[in-house]
PDB file of N, CA and C in Angstrom:
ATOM      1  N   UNK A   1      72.136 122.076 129.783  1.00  0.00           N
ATOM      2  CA  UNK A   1      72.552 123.088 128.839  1.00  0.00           C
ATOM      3  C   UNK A   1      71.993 122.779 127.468  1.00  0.00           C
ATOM      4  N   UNK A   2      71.750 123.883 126.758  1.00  0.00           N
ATOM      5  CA  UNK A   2      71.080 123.401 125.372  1.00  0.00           C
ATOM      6  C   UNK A   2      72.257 123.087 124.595  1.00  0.00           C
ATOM      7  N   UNK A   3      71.766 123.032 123.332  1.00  0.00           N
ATOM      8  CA  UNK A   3      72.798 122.803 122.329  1.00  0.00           C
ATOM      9  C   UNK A   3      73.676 123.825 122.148  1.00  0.00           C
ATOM     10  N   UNK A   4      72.923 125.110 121.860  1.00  0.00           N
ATOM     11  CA  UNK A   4      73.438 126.176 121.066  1.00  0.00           C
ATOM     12  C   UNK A   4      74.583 126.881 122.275  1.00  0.00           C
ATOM     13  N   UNK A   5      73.986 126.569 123.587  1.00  0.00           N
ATOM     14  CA  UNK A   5      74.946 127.380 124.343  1.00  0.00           C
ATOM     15  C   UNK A   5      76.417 126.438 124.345  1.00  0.00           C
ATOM     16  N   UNK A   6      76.369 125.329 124.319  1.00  0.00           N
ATOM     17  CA  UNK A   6      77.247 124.010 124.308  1.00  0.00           C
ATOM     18  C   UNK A   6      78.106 124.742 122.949  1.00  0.00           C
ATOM     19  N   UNK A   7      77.881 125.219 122.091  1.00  0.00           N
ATOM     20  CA  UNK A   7      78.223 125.211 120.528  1.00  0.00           C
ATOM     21  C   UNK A   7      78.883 126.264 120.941  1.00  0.00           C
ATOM     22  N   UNK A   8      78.283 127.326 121.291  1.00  0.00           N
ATOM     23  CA  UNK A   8      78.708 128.747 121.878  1.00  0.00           C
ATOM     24  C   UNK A   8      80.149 128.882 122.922  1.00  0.00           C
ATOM     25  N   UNK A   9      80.077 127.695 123.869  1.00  0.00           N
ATOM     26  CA  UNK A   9      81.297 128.041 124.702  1.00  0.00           C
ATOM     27  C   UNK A   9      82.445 127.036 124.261  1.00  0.00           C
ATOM     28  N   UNK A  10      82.282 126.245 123.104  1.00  0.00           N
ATOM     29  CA  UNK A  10      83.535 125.327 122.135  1.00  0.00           C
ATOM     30  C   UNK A  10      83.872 126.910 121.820  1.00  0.00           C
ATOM     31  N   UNK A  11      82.794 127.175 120.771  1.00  0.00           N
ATOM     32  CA  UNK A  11      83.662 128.568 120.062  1.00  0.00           C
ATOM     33  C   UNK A  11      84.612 128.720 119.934  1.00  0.00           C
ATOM     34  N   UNK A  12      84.263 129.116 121.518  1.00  0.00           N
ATOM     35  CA  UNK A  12      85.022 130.476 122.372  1.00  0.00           C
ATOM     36  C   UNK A  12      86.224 130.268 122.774  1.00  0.00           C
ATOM     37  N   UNK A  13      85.981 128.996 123.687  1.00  0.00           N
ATOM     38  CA  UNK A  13      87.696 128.377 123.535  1.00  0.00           C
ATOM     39  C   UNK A  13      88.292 128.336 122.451  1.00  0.00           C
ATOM     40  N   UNK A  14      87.765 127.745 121.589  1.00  0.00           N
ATOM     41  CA  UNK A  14      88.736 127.832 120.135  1.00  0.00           C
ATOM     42  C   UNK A  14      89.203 128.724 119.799  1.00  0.00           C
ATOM     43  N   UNK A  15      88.517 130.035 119.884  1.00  0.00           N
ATOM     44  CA  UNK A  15      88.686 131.348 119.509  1.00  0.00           C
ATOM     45  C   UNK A  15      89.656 132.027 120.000  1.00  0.00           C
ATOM     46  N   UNK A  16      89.461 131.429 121.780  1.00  0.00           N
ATOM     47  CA  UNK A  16      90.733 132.113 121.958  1.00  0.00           C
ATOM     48  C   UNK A  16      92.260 131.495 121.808  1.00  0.00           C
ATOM     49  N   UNK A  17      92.172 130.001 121.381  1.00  0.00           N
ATOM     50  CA  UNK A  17      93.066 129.342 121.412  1.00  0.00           C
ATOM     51  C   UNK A  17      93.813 129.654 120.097  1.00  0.00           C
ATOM     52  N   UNK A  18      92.957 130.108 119.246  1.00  0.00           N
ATOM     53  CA  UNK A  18      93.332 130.397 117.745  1.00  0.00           C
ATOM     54  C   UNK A  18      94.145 131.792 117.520  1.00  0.00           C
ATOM     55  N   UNK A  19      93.797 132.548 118.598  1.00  0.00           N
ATOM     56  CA  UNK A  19      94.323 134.119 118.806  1.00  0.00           C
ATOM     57  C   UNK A  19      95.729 134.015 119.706  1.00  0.00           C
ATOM     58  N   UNK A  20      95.323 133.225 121.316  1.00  0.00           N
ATOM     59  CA  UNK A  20      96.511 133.275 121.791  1.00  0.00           C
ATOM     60  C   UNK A  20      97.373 132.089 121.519  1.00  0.00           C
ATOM     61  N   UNK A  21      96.647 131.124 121.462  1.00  0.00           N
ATOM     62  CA  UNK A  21      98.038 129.890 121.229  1.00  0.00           C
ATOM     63  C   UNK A  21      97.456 129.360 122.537  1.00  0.00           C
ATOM     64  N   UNK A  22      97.796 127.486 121.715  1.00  0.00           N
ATOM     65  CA  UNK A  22      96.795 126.781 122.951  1.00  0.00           C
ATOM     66  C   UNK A  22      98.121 126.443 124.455  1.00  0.00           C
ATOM     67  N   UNK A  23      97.347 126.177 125.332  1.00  0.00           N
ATOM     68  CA  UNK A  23      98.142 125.944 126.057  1.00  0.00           C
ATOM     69  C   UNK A  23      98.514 124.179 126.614  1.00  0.00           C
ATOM     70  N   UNK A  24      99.575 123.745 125.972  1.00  0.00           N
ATOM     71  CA  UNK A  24      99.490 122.245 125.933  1.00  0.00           C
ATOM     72  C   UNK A  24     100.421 121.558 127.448  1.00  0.00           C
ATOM     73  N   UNK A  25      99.617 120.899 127.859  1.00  0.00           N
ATOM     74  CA  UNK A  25     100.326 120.180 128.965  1.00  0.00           C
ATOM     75  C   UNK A  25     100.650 118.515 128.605  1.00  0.00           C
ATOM     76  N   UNK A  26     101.941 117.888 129.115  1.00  0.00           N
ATOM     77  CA  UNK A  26     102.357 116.571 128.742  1.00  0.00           C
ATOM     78  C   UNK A  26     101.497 115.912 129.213  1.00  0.00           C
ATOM     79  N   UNK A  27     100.477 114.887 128.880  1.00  0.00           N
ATOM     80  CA  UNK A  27      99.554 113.718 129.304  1.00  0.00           C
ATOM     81  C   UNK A  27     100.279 112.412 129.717  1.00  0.00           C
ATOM     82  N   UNK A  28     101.062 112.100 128.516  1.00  0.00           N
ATOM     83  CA  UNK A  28     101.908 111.140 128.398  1.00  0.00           C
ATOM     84  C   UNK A  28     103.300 110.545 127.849  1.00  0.00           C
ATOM     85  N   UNK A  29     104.508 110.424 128.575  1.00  0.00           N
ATOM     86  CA  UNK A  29     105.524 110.142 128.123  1.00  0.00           C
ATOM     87  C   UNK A  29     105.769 108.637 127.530  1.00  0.00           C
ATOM     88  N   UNK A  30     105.834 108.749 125.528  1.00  0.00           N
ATOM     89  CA  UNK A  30     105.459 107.715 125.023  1.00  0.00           C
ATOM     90  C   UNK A  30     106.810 107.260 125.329  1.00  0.00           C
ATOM     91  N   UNK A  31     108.217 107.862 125.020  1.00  0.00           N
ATOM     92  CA  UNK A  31     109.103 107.306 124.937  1.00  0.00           C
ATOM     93  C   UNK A  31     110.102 108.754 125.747  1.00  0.00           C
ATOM     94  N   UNK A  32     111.533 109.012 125.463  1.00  0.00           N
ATOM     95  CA  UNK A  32     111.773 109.843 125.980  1.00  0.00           C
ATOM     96  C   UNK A  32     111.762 111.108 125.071  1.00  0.00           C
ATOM     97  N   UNK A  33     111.376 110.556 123.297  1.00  0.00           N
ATOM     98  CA  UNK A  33     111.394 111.391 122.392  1.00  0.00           C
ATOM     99  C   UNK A  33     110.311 111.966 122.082  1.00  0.00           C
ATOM    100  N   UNK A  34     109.394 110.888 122.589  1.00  0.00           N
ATOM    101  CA  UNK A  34     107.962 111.044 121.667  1.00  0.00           C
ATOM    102  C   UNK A  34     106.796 111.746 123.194  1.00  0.00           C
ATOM    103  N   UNK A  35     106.168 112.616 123.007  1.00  0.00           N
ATOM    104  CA  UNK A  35     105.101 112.664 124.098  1.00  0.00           C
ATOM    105  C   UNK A  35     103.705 113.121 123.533  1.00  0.00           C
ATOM    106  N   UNK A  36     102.248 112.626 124.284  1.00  0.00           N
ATOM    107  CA  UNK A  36     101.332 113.168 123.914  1.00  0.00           C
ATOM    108  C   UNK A  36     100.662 114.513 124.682  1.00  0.00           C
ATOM    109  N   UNK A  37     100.512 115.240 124.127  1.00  0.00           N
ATOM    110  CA  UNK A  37      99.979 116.441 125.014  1.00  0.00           C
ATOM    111  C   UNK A  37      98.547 116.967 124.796  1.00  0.00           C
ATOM    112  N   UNK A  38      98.291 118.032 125.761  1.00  0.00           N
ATOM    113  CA  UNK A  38      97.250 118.125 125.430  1.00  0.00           C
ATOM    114  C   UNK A  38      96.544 119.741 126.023  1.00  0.00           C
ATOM    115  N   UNK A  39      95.751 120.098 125.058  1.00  0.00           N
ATOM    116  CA  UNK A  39      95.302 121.651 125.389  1.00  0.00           C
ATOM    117  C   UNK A  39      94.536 122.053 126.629  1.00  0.00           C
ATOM    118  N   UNK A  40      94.516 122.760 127.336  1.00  0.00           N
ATOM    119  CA  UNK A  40      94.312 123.050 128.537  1.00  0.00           C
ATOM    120  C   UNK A  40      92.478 123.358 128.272  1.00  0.00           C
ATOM    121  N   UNK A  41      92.574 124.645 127.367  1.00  0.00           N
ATOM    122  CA  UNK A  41      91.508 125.278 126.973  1.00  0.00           C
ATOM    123  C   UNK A  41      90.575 125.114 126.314  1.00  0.00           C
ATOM    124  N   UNK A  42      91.166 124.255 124.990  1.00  0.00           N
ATOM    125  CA  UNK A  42      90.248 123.800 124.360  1.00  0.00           C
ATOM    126  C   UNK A  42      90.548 121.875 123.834  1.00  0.00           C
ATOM    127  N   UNK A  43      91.014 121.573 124.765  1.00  0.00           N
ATOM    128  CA  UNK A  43      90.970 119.600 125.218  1.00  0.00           C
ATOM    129  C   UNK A  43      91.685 119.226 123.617  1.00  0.00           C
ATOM    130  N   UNK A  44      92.463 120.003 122.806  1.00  0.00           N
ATOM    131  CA  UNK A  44      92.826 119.378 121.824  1.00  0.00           C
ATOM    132  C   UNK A  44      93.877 118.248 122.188  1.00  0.00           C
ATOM    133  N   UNK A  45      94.106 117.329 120.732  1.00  0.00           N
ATOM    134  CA  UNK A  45      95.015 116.297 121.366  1.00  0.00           C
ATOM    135  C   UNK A  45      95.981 116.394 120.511  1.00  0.00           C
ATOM    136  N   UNK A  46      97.760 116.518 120.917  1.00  0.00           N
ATOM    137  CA  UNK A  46      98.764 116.778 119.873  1.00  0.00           C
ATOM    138  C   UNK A  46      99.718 115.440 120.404  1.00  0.00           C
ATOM    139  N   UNK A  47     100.259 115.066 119.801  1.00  0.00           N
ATOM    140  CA  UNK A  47     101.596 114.441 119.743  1.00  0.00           C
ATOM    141  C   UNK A  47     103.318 115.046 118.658  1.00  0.00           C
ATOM    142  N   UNK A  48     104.167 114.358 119.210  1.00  0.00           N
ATOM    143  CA  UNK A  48     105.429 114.935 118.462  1.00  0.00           C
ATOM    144  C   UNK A  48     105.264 113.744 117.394  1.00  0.00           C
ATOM    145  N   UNK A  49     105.875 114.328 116.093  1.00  0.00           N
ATOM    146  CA  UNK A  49     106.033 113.509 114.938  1.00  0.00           C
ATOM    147  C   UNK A  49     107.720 113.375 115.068  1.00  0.00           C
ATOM    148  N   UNK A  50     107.871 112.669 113.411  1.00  0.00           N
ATOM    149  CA  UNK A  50     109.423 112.032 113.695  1.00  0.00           C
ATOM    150  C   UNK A  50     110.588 113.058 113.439  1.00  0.00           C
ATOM    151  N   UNK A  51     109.691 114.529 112.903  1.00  0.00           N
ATOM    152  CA  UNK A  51     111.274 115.876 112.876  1.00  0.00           C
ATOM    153  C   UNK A  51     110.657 116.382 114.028  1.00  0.00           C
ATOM    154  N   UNK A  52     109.692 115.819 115.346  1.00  0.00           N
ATOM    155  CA  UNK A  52     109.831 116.681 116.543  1.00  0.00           C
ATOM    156  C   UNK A  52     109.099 117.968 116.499  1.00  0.00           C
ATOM    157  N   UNK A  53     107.746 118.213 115.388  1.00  0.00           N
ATOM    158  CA  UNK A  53     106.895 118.929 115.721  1.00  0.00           C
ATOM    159  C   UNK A  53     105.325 118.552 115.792  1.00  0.00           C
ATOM    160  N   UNK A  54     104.737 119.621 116.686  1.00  0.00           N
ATOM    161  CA  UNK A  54     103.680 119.089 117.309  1.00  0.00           C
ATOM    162  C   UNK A  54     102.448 118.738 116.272  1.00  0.00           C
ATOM    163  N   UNK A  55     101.743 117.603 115.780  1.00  0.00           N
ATOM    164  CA  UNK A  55     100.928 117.263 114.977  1.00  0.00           C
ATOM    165  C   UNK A  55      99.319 116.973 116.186  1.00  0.00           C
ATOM    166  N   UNK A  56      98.624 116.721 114.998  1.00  0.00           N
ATOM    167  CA  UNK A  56      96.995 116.373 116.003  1.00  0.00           C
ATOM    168  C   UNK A  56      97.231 114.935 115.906  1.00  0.00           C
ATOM    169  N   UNK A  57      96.642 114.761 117.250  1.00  0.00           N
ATOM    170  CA  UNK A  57      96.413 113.080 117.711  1.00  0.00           C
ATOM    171  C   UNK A  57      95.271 111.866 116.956  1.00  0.00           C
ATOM    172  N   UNK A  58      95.620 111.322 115.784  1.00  0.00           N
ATOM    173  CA  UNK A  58      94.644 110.829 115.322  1.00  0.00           C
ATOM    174  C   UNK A  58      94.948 109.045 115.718  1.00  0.00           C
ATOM    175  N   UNK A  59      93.786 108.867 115.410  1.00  0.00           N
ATOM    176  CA  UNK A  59      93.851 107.457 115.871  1.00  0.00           C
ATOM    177  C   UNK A  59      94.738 106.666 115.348  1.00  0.00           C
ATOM    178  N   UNK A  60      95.199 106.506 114.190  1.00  0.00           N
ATOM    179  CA  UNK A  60      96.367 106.098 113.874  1.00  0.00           C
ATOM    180  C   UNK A  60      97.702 106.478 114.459  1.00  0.00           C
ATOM    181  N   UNK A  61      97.319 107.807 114.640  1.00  0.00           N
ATOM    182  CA  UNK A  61      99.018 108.315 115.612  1.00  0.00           C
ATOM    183  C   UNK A  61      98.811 107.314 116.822  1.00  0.00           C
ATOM    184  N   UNK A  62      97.611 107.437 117.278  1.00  0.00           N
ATOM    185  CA  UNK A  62      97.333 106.974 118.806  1.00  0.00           C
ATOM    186  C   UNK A  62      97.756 105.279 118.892  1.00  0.00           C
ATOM    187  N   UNK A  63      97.561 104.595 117.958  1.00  0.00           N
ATOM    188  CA  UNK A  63      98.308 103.230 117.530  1.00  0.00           C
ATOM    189  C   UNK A  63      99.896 102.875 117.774  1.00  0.00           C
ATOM    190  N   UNK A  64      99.951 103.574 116.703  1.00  0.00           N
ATOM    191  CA  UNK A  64     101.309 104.232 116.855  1.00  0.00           C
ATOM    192  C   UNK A  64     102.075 104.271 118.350  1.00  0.00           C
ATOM    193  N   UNK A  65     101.725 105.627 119.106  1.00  0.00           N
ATOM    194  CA  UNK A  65     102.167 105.710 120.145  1.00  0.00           C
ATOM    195  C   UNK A  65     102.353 104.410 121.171  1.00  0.00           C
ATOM    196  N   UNK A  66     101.165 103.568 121.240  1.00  0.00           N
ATOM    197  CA  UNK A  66     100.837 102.215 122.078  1.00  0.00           C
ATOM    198  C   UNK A  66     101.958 101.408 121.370  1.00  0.00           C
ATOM    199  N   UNK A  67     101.705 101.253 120.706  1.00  0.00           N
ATOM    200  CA  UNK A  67     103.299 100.146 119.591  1.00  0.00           C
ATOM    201  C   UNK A  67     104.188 100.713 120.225  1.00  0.00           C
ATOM    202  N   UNK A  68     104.702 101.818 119.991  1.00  0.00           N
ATOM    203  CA  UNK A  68     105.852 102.100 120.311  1.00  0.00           C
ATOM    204  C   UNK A  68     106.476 101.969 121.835  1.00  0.00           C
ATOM    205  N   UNK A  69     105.240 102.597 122.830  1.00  0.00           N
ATOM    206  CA  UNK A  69     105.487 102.282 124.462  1.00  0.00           C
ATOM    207  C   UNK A  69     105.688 100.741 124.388  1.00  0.00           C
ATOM    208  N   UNK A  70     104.985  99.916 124.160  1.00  0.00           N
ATOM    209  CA  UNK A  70     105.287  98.579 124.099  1.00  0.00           C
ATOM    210  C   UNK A  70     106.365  97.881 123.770  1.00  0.00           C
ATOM    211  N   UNK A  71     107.173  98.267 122.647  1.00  0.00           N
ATOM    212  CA  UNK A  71     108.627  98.564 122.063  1.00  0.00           C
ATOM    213  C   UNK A  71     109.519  98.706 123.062  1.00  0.00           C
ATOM    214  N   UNK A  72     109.322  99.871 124.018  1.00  0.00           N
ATOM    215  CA  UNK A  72     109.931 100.547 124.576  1.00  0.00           C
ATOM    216  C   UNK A  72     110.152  99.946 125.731  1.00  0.00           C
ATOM    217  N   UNK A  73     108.820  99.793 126.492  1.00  0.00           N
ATOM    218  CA  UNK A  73     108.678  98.636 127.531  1.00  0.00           C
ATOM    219  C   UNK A  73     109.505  97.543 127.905  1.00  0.00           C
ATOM    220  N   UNK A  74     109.267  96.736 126.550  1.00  0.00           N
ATOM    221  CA  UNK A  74     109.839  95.421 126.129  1.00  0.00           C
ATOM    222  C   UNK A  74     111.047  95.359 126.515  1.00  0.00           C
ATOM    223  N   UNK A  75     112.045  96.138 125.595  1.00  0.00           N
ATOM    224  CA  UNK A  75     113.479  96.560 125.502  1.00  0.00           C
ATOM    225  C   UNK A  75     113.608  97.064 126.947  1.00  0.00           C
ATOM    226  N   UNK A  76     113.543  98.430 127.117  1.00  0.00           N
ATOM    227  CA  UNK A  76     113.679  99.016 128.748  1.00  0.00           C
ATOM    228  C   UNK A  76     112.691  98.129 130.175  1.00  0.00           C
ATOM    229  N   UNK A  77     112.747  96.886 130.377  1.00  0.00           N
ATOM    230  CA  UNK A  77     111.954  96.963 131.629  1.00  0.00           C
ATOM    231  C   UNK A  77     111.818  97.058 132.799  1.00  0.00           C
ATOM    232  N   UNK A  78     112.864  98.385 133.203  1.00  0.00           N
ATOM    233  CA  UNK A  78     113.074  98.838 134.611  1.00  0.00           C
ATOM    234  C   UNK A  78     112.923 100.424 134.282  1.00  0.00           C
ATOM    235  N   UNK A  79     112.861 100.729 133.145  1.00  0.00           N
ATOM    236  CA  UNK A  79     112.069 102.678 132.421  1.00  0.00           C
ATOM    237  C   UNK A  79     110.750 102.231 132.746  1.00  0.00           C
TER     238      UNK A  79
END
């Protein structure tokens, strides 16, 4: 595939993700509060913040999340 068509079908997903609303499925249960999800359509990456709405997954969140399963782990080790 060339570039431009590659560029062309991101778009499009975006486009429509931006019109209808993305469609996010759970990837990973960090804790029982916290989860990472993720867009069907256009592969975005969200997690819950600490009032429980959905933010983008940045590498620092993504830190974050690992600390915390580990936390969680630690304390719970039969969850």
């Amino acid at each position: 595939m060339k570039a431009i068509a590659i560029k062309r079908k991101f778009l499009t997903k975006k486009i429509l993700c931006s019109l209808f609303g993305h469609k996010l499925v759970t990837t990973r249960n960090v804790t029982a509060h916290f989860k990472e999800f993720e867009c069907t359509v256009c592969r975005l990456e969200m997690t819950n913040d600490v009032k429980g709405q959905k933010t983008f997954l940045t590498p620092e969140l993504r830190e974050v999340n690992e600390t915390l399963l580990n936390l969680y782990r630690r304390r719970h080790p039969l969850a």
